[in-house]
N, C-alpha and C. Protein backbone atom coordinates (compact mmCIF):
# COMPACT_ATOMS: atom_id res chain seq x y z
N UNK A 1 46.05 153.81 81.84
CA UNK A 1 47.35 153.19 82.05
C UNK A 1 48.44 154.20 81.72
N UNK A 2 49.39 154.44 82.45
CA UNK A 2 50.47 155.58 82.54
C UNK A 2 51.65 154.31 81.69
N UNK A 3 52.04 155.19 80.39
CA UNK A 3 52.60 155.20 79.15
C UNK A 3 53.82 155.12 78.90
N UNK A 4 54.27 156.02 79.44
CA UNK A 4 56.09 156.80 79.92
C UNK A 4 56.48 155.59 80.37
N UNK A 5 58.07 155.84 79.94
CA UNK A 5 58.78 154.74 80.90
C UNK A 5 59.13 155.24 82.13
N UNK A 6 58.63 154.24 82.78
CA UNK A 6 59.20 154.65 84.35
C UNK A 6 59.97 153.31 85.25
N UNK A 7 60.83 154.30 85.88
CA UNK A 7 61.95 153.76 86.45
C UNK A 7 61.86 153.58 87.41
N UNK A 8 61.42 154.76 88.69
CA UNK A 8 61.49 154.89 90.13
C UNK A 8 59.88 155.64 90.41
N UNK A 9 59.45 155.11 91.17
CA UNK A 9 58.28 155.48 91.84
C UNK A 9 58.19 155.91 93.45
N UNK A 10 57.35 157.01 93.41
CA UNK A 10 57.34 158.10 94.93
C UNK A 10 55.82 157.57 94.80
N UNK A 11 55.58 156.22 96.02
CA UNK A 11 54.10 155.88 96.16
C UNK A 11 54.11 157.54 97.14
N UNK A 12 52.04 157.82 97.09
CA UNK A 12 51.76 158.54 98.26
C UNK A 12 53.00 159.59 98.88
N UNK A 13 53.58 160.38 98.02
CA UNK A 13 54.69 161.54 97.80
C UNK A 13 53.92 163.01 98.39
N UNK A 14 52.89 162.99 98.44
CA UNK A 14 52.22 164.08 98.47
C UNK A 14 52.95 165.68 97.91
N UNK A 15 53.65 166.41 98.81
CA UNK A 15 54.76 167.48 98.02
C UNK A 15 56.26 167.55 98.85
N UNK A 16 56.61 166.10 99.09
CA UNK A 16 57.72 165.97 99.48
C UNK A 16 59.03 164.75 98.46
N UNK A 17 58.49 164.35 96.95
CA UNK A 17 58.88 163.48 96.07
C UNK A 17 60.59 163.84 96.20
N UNK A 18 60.58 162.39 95.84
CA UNK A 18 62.11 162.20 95.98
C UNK A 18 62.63 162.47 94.98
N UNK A 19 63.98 163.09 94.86
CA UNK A 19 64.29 163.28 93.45
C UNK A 19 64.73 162.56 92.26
N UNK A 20 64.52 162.16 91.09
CA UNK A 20 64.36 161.53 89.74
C UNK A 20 63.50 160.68 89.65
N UNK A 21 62.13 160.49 90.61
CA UNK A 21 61.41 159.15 90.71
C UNK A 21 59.87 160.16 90.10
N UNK A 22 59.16 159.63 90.01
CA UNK A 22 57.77 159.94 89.61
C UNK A 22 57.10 159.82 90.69
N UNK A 23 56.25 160.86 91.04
CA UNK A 23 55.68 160.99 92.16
C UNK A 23 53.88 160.62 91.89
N UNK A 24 53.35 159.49 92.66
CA UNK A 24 52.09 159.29 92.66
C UNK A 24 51.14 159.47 93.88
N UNK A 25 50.35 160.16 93.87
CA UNK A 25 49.19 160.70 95.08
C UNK A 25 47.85 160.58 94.82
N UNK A 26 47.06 160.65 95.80
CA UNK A 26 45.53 160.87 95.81
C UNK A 26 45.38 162.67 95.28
N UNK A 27 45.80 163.24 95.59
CA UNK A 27 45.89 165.02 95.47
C UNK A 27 47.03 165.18 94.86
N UNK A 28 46.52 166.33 93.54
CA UNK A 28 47.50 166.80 93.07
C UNK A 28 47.97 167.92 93.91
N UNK A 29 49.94 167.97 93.96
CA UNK A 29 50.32 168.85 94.39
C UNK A 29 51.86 169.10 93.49
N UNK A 30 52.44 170.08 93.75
CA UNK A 30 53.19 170.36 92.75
C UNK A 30 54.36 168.94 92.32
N UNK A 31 54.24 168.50 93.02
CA UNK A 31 54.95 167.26 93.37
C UNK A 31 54.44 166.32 92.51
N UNK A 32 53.69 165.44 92.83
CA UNK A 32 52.26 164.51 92.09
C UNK A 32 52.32 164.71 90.35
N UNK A 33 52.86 163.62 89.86
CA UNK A 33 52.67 163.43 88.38
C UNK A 33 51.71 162.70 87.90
N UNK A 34 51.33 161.50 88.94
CA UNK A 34 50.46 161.22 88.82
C UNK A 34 49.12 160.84 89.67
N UNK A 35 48.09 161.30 89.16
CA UNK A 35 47.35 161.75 90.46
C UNK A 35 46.22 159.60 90.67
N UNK A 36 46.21 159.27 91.42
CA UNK A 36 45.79 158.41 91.67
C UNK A 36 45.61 158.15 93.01
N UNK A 37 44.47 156.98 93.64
CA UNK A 37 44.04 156.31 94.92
C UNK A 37 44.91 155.40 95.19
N UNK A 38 45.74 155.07 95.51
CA UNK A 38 46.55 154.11 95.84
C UNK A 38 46.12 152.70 96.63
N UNK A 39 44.99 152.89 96.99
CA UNK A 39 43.67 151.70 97.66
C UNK A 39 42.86 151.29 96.21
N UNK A 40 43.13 151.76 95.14
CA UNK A 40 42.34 151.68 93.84
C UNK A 40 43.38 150.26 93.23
N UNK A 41 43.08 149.18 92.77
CA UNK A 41 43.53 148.54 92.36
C UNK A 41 43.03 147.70 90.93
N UNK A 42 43.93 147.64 90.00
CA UNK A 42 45.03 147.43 89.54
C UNK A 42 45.85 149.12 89.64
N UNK A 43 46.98 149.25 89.72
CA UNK A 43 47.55 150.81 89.35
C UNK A 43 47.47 151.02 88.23
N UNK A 44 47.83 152.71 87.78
CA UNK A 44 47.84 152.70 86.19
C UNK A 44 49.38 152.24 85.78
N UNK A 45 49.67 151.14 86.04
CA UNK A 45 51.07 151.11 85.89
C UNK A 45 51.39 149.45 85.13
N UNK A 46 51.91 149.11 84.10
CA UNK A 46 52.03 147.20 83.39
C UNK A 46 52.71 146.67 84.68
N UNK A 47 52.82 145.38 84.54
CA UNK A 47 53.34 144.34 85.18
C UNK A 47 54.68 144.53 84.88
N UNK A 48 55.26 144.45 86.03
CA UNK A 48 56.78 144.31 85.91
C UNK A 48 57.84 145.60 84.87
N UNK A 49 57.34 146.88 85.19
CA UNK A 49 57.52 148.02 84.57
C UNK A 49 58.51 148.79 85.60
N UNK A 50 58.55 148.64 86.60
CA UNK A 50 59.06 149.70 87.34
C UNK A 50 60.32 149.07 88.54
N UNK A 51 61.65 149.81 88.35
CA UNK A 51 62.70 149.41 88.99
C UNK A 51 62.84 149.55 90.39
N UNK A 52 62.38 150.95 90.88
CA UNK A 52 61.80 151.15 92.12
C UNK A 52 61.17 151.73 93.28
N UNK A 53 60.75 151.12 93.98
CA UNK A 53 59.68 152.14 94.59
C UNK A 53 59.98 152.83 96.41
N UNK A 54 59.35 154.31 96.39
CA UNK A 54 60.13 154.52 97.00
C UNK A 54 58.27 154.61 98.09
N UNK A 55 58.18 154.59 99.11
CA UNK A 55 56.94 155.08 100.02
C UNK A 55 57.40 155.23 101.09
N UNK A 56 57.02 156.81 101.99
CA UNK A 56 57.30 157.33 102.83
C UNK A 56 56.35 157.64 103.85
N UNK A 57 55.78 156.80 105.17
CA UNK A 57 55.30 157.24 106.02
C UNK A 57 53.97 157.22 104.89
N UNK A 58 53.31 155.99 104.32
CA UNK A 58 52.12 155.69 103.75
C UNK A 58 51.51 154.37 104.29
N UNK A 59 52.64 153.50 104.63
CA UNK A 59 52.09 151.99 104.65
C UNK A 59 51.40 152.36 106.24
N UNK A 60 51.79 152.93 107.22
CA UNK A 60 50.89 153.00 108.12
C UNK A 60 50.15 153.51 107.88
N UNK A 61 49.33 153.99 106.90
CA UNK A 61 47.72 154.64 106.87
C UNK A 61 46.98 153.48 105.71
N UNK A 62 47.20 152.06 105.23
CA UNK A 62 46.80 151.53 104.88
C UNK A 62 45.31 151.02 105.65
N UNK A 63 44.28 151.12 105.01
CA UNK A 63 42.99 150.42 105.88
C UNK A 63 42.67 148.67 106.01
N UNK A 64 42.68 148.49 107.18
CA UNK A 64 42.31 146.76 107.15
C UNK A 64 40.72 146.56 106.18
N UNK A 65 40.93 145.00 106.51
CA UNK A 65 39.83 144.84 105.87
C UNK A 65 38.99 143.78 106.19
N UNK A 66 38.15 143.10 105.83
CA UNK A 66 37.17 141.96 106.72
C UNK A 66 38.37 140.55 106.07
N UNK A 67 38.07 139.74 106.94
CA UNK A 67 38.63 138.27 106.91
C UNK A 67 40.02 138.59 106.27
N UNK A 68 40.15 137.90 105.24
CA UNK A 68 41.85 137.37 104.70
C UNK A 68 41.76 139.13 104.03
N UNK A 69 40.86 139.52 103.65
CA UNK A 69 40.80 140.99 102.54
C UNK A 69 41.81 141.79 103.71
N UNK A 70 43.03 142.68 103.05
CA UNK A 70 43.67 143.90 103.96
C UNK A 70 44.47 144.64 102.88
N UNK A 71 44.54 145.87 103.57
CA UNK A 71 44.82 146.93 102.82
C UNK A 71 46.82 147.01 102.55
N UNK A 72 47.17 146.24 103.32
CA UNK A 72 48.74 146.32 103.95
C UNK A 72 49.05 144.87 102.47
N UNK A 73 48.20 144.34 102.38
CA UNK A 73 48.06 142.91 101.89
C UNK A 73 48.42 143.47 100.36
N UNK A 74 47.03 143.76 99.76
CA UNK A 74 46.77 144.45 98.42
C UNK A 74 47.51 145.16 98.23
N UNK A 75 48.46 146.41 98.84
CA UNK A 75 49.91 147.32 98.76
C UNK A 75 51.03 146.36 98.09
N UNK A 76 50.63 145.46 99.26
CA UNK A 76 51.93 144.75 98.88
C UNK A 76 52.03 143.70 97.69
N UNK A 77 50.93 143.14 97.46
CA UNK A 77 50.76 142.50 96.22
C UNK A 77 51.08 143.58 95.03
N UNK A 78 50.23 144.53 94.69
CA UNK A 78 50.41 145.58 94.00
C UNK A 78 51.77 146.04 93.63
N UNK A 79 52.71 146.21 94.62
CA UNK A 79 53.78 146.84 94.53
C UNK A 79 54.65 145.80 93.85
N UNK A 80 54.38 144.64 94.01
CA UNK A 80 55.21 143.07 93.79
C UNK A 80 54.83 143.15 91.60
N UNK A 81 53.59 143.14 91.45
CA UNK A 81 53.02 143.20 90.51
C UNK A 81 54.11 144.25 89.64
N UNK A 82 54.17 145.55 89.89
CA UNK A 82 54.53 146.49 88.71
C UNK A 82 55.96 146.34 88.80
N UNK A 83 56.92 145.87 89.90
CA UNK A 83 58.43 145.96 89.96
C UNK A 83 58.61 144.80 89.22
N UNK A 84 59.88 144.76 88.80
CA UNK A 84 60.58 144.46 87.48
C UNK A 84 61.04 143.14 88.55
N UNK A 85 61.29 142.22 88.03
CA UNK A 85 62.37 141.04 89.08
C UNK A 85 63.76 141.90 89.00
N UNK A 86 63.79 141.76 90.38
CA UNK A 86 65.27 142.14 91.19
C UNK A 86 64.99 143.53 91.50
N UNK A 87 64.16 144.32 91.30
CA UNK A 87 63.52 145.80 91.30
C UNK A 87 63.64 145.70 93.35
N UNK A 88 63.56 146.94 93.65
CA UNK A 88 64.00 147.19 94.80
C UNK A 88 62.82 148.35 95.47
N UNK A 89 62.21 147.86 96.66
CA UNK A 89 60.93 148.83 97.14
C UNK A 89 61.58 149.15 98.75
N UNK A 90 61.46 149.91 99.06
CA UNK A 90 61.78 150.84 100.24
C UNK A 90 60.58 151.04 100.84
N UNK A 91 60.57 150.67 102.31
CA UNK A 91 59.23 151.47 102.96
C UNK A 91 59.81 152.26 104.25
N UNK A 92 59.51 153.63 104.27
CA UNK A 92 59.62 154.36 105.50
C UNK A 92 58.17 154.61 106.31
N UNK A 93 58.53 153.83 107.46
CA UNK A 93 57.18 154.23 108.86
C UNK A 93 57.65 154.37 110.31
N UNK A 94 56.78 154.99 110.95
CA UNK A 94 56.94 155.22 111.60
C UNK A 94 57.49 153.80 112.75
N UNK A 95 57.92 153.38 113.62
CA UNK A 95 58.41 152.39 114.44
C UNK A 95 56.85 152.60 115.32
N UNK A 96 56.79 151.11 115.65
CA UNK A 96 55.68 150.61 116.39
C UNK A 96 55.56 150.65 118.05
N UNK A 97 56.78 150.55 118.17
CA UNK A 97 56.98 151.30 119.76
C UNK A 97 57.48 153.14 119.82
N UNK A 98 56.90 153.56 119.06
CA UNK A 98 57.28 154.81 119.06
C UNK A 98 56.16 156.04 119.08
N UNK A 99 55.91 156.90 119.97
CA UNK A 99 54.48 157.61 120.14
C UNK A 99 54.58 157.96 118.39
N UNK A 100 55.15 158.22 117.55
CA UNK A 100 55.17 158.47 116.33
C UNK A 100 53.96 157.80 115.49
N UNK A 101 54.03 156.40 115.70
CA UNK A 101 53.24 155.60 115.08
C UNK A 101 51.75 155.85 115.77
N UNK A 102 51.67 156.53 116.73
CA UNK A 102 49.93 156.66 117.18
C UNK A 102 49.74 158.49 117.07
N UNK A 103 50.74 159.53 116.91
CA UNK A 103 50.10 160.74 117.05
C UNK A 103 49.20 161.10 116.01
N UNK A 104 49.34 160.13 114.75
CA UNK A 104 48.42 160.72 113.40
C UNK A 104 46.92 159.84 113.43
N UNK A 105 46.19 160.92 113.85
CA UNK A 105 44.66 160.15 113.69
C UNK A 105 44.15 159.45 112.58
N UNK A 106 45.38 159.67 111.27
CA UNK A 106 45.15 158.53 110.24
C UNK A 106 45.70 157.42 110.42
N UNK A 107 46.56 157.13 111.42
CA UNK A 107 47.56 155.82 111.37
C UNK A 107 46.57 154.92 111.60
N UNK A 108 46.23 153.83 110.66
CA UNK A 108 45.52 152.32 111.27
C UNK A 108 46.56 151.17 111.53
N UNK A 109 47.73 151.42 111.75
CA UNK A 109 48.82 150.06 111.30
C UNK A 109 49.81 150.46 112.05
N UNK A 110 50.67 149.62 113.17
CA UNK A 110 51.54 149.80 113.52
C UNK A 110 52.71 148.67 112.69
N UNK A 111 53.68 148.87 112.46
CA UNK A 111 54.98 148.72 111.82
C UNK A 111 55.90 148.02 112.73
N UNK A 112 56.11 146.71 112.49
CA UNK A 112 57.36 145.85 113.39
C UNK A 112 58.25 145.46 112.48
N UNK A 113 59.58 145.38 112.12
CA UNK A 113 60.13 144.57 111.38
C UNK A 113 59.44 143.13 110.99
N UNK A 114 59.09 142.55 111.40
CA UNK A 114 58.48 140.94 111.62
C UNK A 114 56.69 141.30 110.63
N UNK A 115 56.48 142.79 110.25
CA UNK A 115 55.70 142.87 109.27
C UNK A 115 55.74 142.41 108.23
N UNK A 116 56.88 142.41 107.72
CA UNK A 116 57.28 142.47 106.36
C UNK A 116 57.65 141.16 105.76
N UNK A 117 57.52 140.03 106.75
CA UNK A 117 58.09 138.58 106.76
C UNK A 117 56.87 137.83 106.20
N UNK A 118 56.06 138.63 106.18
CA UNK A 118 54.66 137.56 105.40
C UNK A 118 54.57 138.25 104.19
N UNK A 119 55.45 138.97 103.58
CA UNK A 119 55.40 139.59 102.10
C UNK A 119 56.82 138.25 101.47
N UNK A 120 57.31 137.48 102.39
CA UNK A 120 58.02 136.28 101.69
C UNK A 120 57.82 134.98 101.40
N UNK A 121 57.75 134.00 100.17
CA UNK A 121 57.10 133.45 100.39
C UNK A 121 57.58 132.07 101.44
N UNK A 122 59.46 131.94 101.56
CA UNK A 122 59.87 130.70 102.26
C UNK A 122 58.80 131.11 103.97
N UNK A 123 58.96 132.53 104.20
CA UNK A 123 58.15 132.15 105.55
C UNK A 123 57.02 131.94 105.49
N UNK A 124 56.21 132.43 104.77
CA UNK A 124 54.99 131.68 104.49
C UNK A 124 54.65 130.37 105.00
N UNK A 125 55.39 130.00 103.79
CA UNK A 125 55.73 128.38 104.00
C UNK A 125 55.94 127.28 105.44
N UNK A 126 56.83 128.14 105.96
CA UNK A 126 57.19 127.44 106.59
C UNK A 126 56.37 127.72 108.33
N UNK A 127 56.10 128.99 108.25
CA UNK A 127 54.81 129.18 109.05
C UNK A 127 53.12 128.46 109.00
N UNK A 128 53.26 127.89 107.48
CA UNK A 128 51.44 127.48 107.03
C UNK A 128 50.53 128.68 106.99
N UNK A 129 50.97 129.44 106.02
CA UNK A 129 50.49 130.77 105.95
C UNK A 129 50.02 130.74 104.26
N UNK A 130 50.27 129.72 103.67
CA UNK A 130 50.33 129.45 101.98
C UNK A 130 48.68 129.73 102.04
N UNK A 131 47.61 130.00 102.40
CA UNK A 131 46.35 130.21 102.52
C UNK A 131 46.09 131.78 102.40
N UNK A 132 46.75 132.34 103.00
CA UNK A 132 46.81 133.78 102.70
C UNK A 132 46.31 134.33 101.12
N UNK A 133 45.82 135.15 100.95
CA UNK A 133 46.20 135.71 99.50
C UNK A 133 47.06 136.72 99.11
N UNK A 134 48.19 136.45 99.43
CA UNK A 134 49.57 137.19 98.88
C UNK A 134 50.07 137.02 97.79
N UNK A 135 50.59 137.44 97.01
CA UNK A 135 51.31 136.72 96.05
C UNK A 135 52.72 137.28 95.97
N UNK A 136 52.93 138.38 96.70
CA UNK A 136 54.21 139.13 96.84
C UNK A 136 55.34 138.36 97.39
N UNK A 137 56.76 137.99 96.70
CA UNK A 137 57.27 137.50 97.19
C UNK A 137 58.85 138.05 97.15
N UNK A 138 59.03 138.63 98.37
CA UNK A 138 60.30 140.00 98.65
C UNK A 138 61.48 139.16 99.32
N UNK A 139 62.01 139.39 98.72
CA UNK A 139 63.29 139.05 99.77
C UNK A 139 63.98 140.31 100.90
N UNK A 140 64.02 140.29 102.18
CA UNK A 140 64.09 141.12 103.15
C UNK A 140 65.80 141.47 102.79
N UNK A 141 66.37 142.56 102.22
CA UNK A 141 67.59 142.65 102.19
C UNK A 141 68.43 143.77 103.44
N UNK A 142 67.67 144.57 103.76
CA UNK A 142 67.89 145.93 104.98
C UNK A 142 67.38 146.06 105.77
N UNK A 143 67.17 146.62 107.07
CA UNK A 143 66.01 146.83 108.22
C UNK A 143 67.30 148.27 108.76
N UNK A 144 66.86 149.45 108.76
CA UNK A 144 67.75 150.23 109.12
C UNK A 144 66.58 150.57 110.08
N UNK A 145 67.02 151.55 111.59
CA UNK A 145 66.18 151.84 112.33
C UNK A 145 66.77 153.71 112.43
N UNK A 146 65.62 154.41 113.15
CA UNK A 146 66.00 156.03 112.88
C UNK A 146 65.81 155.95 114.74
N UNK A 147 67.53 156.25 115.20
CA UNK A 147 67.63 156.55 116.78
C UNK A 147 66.84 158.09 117.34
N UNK A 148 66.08 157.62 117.84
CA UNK A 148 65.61 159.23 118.91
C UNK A 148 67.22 160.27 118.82
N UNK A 149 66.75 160.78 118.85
CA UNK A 149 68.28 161.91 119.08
C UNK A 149 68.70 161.52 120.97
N UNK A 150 67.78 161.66 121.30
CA UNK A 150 68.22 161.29 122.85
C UNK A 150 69.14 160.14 123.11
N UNK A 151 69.09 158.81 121.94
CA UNK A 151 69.64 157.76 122.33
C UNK A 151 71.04 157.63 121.22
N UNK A 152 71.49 158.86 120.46
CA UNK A 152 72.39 158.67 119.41
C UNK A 152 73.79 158.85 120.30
N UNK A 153 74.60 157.91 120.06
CA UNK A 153 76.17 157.94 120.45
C UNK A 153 76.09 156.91 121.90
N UNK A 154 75.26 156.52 121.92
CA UNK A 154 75.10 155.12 122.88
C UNK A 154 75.87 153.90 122.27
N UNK A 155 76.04 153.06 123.17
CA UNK A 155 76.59 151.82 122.80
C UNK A 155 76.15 150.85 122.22
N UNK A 156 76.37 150.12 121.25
CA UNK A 156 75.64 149.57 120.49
C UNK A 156 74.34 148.37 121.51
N UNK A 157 75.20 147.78 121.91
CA UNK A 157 74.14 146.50 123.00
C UNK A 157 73.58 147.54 124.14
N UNK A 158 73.81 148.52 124.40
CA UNK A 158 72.84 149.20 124.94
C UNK A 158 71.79 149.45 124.31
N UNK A 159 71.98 150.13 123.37
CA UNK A 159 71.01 150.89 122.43
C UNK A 159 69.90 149.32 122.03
N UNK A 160 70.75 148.45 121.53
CA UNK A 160 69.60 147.25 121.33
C UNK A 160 68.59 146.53 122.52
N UNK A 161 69.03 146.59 124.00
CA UNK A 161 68.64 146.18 125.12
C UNK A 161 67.36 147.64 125.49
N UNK A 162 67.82 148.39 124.97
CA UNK A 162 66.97 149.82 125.08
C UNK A 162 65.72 149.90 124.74
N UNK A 163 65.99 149.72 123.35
CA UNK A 163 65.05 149.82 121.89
C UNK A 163 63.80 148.46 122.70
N UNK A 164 64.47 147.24 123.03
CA UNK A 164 63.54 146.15 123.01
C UNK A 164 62.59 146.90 124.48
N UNK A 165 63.23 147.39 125.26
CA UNK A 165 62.47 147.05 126.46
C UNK A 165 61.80 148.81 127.02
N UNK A 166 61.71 149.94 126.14
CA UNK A 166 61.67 151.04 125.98
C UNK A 166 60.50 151.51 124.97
N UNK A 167 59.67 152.41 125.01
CA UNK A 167 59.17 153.10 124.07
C UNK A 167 59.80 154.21 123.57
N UNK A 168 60.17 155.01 122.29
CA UNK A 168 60.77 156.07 122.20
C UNK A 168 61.95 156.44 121.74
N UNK A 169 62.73 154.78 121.80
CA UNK A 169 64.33 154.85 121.41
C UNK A 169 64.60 155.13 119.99
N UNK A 170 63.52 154.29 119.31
CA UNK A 170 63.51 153.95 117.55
C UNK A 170 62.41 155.23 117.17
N UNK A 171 62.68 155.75 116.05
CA UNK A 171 61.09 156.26 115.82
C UNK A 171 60.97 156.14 114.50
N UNK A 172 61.60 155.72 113.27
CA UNK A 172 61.17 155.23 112.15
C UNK A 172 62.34 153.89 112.29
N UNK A 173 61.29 153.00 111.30
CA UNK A 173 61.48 151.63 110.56
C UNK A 173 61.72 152.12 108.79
N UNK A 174 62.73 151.94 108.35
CA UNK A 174 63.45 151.74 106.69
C UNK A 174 63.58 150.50 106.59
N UNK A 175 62.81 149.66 105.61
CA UNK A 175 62.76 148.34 105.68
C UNK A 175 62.86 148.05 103.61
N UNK A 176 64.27 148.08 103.20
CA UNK A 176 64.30 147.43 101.97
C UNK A 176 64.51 145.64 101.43
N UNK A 177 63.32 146.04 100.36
CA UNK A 177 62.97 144.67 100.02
C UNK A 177 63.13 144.56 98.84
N UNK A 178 63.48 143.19 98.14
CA UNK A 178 63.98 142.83 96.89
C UNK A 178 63.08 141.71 96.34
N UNK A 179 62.11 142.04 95.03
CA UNK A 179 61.43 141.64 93.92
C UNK A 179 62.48 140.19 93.84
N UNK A 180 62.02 138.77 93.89
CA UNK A 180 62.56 137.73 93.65
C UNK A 180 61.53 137.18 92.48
């Protein structure tokens, strides 16, 4: 169990950690403070210890799993577990209509905004999803999208009529969520 107080967490940082957060990886690299599996569960980290977390271009390499068991699932429980209430988690991935999300022969997961809506529990609810084993319950506060350079200085209802009916427009999803 990691000891230190910690504030901000760099899930899966490899040697690109953000700065003042603690960086956690499978491989140590100069980066990596702490070296861990991130598919390994419980973390070395207490309940409700950590303010917030930062993961970059990780949640798409999460592995599924048989029946209700998934790897996207357990992340997200996990991550719910060590943040503090009102603690704040960030995920950067690649966009799901974007060749981005298929060029890495590790990607198992494509990324929609509408992912992140079963990490809450009113939709849950109100879908009949309370069967699940989640226990993460985020409140969706941001959805920022990263424009292709090709499509930057477009018009806004263009750019949205684009994005829906286009591959290529979006190529990362920033999706911040808030510990309730």
């Amino acid at each position: 169990m990691y000891t230190k107080k910690i504030s901000k967490l760099d899930l899966a940082c490899g040697s690109n950690k953000q700065k003042g957060f603690l960086g956690v990886d499978i491989v140590k690299t100069k980066d990596v403070d702490v070296v861990h599996d991130l598919t390994v569960y419980p973390w070395p980290f207490k309940d409700n210890s950590v303010d917030e977390i930062w993961a970059s271009h990780y949640v798409e390499h999460l592995p599924h799993g048989v029946g209700l068991q998934d790897g996207m699932v357990d992340f997200m429980n996990e991550c719910y577990r060590i943040l503090r209430k009102g603690g704040i988690a960030r995920f950067l991935t690649p966009y799901y209509a974007s060749g981005r999300a298929f060029q890495d022969p590790y990607h198992t997961r494509f990324i929609t905004e509408a992912s992140y809506l079963y990490f809450t529990k009113p939709w849950r609810e109100m879908n009949k999803l309370t069967h699940y084993p989640i226990t993460a319950n985020f409140e969706i506060v941001k959805i920022d999208h990263s424009v292709n350079q090709m499509f930057i200085g477009r018009a806004s209802e263009a750019m949205q009529q684009m994005a829906m009916m286009n591959w290529n427009v979006i190529d990362d999803l920033l999706v911040t969520l808030k510990k309730i």
